[in-house]
Protein backbone atom coordinates (compact mmCIF):
# COMPACT_ATOMS: atom_id res chain seq x y z
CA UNK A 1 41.33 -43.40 -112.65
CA UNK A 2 43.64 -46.62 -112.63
CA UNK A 3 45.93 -45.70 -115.34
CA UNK A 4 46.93 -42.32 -113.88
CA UNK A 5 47.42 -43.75 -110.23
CA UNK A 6 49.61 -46.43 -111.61
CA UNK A 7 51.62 -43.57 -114.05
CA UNK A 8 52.33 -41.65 -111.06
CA UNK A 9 52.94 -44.27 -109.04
CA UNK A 10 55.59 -45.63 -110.84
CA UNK A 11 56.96 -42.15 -111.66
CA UNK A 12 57.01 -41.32 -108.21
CA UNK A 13 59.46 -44.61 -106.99
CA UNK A 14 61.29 -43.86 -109.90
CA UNK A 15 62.34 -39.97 -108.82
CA UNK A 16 62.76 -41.52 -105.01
CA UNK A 17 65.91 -42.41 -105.42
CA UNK A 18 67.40 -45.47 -103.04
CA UNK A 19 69.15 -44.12 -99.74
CA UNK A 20 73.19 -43.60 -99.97
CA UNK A 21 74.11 -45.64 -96.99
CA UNK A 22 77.37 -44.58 -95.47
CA UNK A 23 79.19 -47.91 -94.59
CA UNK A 24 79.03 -49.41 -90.80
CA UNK A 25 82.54 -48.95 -89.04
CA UNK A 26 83.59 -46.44 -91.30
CA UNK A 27 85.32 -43.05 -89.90
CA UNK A 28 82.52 -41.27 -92.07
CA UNK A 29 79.97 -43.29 -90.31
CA UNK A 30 81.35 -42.05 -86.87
CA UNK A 31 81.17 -38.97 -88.07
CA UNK A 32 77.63 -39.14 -89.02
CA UNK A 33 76.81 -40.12 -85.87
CA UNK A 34 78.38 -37.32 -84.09
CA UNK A 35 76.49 -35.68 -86.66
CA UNK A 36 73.04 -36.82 -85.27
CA UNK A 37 74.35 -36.86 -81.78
CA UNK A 38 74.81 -32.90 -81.59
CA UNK A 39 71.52 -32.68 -83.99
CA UNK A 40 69.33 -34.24 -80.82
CA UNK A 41 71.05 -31.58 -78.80
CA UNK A 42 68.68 -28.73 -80.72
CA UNK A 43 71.41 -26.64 -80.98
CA UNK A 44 71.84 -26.80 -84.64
CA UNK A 45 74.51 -23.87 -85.64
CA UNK A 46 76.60 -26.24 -83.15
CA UNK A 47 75.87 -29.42 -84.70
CA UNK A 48 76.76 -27.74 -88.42
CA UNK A 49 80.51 -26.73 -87.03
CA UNK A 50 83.51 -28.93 -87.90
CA UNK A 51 84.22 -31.35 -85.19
CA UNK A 52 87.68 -30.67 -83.78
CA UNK A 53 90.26 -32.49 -85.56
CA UNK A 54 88.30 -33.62 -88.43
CA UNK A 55 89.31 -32.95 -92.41
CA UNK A 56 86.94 -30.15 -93.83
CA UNK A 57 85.98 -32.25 -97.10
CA UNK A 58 85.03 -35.70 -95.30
CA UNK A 59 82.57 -33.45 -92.86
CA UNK A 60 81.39 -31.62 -96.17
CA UNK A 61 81.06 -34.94 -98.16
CA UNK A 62 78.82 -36.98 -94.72
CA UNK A 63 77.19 -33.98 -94.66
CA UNK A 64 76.29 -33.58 -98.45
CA UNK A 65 75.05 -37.21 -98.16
CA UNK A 66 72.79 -37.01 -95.03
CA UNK A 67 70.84 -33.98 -96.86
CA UNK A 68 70.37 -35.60 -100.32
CA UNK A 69 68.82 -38.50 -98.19
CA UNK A 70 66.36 -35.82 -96.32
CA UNK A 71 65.69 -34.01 -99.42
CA UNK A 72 64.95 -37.57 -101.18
CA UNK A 73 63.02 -38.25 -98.81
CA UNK A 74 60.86 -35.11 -98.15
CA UNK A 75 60.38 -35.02 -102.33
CA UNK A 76 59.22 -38.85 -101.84
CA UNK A 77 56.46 -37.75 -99.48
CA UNK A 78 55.02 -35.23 -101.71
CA UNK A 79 55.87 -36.98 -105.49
CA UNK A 80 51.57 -37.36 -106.19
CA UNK A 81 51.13 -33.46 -105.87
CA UNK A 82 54.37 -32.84 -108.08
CA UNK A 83 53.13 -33.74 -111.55
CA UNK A 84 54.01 -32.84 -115.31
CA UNK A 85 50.36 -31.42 -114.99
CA UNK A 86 50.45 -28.92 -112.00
CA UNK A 87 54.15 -27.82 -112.36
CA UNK A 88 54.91 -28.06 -116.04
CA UNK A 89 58.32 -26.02 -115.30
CA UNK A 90 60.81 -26.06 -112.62
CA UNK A 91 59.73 -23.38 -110.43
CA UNK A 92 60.28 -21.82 -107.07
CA UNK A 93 57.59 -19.00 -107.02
CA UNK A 94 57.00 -16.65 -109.99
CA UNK A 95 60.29 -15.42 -110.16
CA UNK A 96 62.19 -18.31 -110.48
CA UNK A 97 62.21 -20.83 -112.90
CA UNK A 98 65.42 -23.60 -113.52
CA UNK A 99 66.34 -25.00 -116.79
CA UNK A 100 68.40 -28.39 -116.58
CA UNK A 101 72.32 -28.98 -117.71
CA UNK A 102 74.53 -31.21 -116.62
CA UNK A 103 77.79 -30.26 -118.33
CA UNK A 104 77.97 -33.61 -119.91
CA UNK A 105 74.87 -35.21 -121.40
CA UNK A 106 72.81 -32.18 -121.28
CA UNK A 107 75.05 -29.15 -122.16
CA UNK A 108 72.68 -26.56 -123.51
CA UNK A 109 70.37 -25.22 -120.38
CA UNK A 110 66.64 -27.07 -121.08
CA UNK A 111 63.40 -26.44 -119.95
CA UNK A 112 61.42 -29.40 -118.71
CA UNK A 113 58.42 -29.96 -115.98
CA UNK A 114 59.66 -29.97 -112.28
CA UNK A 115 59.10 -33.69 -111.74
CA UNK A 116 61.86 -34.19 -114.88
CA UNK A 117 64.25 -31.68 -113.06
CA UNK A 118 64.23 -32.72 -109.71
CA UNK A 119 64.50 -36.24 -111.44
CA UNK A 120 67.48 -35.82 -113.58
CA UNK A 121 69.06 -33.38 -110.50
CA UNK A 122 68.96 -36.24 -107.68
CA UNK A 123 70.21 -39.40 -110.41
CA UNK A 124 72.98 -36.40 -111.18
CA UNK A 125 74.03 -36.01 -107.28
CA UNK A 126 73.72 -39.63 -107.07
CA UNK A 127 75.96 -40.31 -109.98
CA UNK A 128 78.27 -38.31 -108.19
CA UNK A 129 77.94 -39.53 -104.57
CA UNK A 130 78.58 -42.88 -106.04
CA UNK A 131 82.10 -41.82 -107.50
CA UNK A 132 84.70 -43.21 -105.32
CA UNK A 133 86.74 -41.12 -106.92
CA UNK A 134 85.15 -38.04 -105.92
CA UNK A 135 83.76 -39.45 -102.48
CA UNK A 136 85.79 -41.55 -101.69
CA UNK A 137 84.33 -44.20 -99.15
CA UNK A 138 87.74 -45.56 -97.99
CA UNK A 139 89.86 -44.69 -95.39
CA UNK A 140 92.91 -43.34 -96.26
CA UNK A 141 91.86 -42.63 -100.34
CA UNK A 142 92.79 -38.72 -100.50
CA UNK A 143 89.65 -36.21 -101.67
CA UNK A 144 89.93 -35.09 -105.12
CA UNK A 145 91.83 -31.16 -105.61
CA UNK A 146 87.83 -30.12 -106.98
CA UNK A 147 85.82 -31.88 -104.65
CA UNK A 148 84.75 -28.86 -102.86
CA UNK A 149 83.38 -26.98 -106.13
CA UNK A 150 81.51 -30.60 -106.79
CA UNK A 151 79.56 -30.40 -103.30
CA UNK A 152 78.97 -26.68 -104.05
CA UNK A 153 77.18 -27.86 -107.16
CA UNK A 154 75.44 -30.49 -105.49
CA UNK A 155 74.20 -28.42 -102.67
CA UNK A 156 73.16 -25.73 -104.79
CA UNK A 157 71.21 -27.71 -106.68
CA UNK A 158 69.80 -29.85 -103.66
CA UNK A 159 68.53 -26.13 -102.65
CA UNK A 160 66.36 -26.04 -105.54
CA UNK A 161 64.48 -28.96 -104.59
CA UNK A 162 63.51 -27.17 -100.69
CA UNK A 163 62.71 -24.30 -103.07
CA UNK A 164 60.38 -25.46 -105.13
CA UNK A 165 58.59 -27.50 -102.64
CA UNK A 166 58.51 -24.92 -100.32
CA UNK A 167 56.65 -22.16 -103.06
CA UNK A 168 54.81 -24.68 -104.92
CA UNK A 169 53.67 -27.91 -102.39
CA UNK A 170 53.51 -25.97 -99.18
CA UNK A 171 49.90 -27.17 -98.84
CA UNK A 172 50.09 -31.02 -99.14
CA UNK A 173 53.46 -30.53 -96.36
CA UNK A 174 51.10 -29.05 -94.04
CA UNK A 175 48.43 -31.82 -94.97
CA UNK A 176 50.60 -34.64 -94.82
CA UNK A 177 51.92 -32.72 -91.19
CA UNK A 178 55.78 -32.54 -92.28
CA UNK A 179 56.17 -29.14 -92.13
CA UNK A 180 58.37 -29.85 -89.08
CA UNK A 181 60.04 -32.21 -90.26
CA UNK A 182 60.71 -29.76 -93.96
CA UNK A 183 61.53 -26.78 -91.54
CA UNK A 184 64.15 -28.92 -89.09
CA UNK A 185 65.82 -30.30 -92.94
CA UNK A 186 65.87 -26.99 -94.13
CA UNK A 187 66.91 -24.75 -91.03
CA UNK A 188 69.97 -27.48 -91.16
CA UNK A 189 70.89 -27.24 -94.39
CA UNK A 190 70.86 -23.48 -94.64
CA UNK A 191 72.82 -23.48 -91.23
CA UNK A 192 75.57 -25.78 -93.03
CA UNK A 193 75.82 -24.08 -96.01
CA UNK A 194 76.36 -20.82 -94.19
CA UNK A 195 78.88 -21.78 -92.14
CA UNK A 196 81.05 -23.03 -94.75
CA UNK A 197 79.83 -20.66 -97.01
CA UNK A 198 78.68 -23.48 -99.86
CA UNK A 199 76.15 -21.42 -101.66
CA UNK A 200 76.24 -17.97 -103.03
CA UNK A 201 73.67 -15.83 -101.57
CA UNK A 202 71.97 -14.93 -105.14
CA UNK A 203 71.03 -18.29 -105.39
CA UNK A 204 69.66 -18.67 -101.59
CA UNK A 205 67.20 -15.59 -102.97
CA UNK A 206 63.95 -17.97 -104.25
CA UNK A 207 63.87 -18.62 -100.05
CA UNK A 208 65.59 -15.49 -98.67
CA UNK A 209 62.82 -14.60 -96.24
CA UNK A 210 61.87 -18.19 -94.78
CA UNK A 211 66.06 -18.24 -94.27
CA UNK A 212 66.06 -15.02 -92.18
CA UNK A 213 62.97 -15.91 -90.37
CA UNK A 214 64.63 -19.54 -89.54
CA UNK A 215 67.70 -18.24 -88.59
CA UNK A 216 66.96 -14.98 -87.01
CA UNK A 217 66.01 -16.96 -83.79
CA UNK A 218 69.45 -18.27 -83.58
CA UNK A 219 71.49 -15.88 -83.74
């Protein structure tokens, strides 16, 4: 039916939020592409560690951009499947379920369908990516005294979106063959957040097993 392809259609571009581009000729830019560099290496608990000499919050803050990218971009793939119809609430498996607050405009904890959530979670992490005062793009402009609790926030809530795609759109990954591609984004992210220790472990538990199977090779 035409009206419900064009509904989801334009739902879909509208949760796929545009790419934050790190600037050319930046230092974060270098450091994004020492980022990738040591990624094509395979090796990735070596390509999560903190290059030598660098400042802790501007390899957290490349970082914390180069996943909301992947995650928008994995979510993008898979929008059609995520629908106010087949998950009405934010979910990752039975046990799990996320109600929405931002602190600001939403204070009081709400329940809405995933495809709200994840929507109102990446224009949040956007709004905050975009803050110059809280990432700053410049060289030279200091990071602010909170920034690390900020990426925590982000990246625990980026986490959510891997976990709710990985219990309820598992299928449609495998169909649309980017369950590489979701495994590689994932087995990253996890490795990064462990080795600065970014998320607390109760809220890694929606994914705990896929996380030890991931990792256990590695070790």
């Amino acid at each position: 039916n035409i009206s419900s392809l064009f509904c989801s259609g334009s739902r879909s571009s509208k949760t796929f939020k545009p790419k934050k581009n790190i600037p050319e000729g930046s230092h974060q830019y270098e450091l994004l592409k020492h980022a990738e560099a040591t990624l094509g290496s395979g090796n990735l608990r070596m390509a999560v560690m903190l290059p030598e000499g660098e400042d802790l919050n501007e390899w957290v803050a490349v970082n914390t951009v180069d996943f909301f990218n992947q995650i928008n971009m994995l979510y993008g793939t898979i929008t059609d499947f995520c629908t106010e119809e087949s998950c009405p609430l934010m979910s990752a498996g039975p046990k799990y379920e996320y109600h929405w607050a931002d602190g600001t405009n939403i204070k009081k904890p709400i329940k809405c369908s995933a495809p709200k959530y994840i929507d109102y979670l990446m224009t949040w992490v956007q709004d905050q990516l975009d803050d110059e005062t809280l990432f700053p793009s410049k060289i030279g402009v200091p990071f602010p005294k909170n920034f690390m609790s900020v990426a925590k926030t982000i990246l625990k809530r980026l986490f959510r979106v891997y976990a709710h795609i990985y219990h309820q759109h598992f299928d449609p990954v495998i169909q649309l063959q980017e369950e590489a591609h979701l495994n590689t984004s994932f087995k990253h992210f996890i490795f990064f957040v462990q080795e600065f220790n970014l998320i607390d472990r109760r809220e890694l538990a929606p994914l705990q097993e896929l996380i030890e199977k991931l990792t256990s090779k590695d070790r």
